[in-house]
Protein backbone atom coordinates (compact mmCIF):
# COMPACT_ATOMS: atom_id res chain seq x y z
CA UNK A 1 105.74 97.92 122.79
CA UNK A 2 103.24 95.77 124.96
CA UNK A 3 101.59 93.26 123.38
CA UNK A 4 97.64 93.15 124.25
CA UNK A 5 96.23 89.29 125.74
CA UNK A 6 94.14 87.90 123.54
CA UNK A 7 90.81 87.20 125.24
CA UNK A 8 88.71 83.67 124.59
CA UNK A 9 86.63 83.37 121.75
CA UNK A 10 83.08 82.78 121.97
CA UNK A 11 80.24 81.58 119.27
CA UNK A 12 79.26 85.06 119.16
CA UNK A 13 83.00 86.55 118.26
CA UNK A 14 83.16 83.84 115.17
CA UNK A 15 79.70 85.38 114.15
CA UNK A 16 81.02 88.94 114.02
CA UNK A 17 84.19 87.51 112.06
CA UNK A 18 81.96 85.46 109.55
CA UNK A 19 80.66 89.01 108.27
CA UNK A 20 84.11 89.95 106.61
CA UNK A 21 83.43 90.03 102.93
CA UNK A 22 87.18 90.08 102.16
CA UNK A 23 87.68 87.09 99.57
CA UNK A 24 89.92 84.44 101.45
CA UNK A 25 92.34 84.58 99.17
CA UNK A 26 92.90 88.17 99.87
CA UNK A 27 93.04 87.67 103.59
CA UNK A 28 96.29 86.89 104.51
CA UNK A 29 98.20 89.74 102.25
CA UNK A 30 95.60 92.30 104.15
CA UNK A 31 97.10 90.49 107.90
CA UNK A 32 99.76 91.14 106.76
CA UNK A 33 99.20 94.75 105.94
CA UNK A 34 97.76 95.49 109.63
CA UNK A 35 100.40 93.50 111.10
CA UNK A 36 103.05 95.40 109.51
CA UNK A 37 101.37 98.55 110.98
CA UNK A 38 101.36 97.13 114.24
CA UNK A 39 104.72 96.27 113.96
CA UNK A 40 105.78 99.78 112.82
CA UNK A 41 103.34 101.73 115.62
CA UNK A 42 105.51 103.38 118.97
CA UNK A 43 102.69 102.16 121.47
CA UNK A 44 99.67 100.06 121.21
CA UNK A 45 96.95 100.86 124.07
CA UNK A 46 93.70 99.13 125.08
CA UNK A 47 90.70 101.43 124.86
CA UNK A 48 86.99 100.70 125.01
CA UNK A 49 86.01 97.95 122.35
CA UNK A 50 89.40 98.25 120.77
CA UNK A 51 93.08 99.29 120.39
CA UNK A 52 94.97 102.33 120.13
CA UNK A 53 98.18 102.45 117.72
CA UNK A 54 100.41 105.77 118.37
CA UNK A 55 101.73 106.06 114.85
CA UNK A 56 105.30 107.36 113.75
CA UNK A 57 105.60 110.96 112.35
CA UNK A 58 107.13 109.12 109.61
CA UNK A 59 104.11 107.03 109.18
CA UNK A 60 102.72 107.71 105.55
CA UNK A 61 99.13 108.60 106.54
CA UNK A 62 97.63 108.47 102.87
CA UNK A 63 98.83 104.59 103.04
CA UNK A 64 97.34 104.40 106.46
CA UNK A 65 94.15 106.21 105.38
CA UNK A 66 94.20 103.44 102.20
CA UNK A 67 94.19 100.48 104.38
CA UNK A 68 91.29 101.88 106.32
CA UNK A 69 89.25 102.58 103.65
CA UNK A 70 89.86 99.15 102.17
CA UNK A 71 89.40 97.29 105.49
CA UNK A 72 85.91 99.32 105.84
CA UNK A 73 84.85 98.16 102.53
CA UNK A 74 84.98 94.37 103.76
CA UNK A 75 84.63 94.96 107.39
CA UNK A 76 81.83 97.56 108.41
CA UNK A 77 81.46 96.20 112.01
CA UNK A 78 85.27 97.99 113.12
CA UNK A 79 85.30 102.00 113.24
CA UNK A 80 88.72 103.45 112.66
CA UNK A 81 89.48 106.84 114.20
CA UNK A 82 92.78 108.69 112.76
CA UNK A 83 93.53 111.92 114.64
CA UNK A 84 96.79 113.81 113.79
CA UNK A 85 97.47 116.41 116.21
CA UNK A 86 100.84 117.77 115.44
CA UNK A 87 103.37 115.82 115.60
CA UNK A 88 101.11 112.88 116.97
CA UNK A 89 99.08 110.27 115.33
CA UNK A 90 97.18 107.73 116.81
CA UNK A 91 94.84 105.80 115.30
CA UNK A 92 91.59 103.87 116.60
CA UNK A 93 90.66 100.68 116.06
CA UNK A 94 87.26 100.05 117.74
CA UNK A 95 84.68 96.98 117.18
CA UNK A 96 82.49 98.08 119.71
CA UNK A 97 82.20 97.02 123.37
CA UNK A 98 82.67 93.93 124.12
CA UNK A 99 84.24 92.90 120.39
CA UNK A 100 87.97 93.97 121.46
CA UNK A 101 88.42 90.16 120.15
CA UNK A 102 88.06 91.15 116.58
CA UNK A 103 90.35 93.94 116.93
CA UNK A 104 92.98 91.61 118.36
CA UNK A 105 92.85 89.11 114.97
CA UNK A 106 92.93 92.30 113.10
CA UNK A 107 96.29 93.32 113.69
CA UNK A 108 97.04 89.63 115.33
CA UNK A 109 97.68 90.83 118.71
């Protein structure tokens, strides 16, 4: 799996991060969630404002779906994308353009 550069963080980046309402507690066991799906995905792909995971068959998608739901509910500046097409699932992690950054400490890429 290729592992996606982290780009430098600007002023603007910590702004968009300061709008997580996610108690700080709670932070690192949700990392931890995302990183575990990284760590579980076939592929990981840059696309526009974000990353693309290409998810196992195996993958339990009501979990995934879960975690999205949650992460929206603290985080409404990422949109998440799940398309199952067959055997294939990719999900979409986006934070719009520019804000690939806050995708990146998402899933700590």
């Amino acid at each position: 799996m290729d592992l996606i550069q982290l780009t430098e963080v600007t002023a603007e980046d910590r702004a968009l991060g300061a709008c997580c309402t996610l108690e700080a507690a709670e932070m690192p066991a949700r990392l931890k969630e995302w990183s575990d799906l990284r760590d579980r995905s076939l592929a990981i792909r840059r696309i526009q404002g974000g990353v693309s995971l290409e998810l196992a068959t195996s993958e339990p998608m009501s979990q995934v779906a879960d975690l999205i739901a949650r992460e929206s509910e603290c985080c409404a500046f990422y949109t998440f994308t799940l398309r199952i097409d067959g055997q294939a699932r990719e999900l979409q992690i986006t934070a719009g353009e520019g804000r690939e950054i806050a995708v990146q400490a998402l899933l700590g890429v």
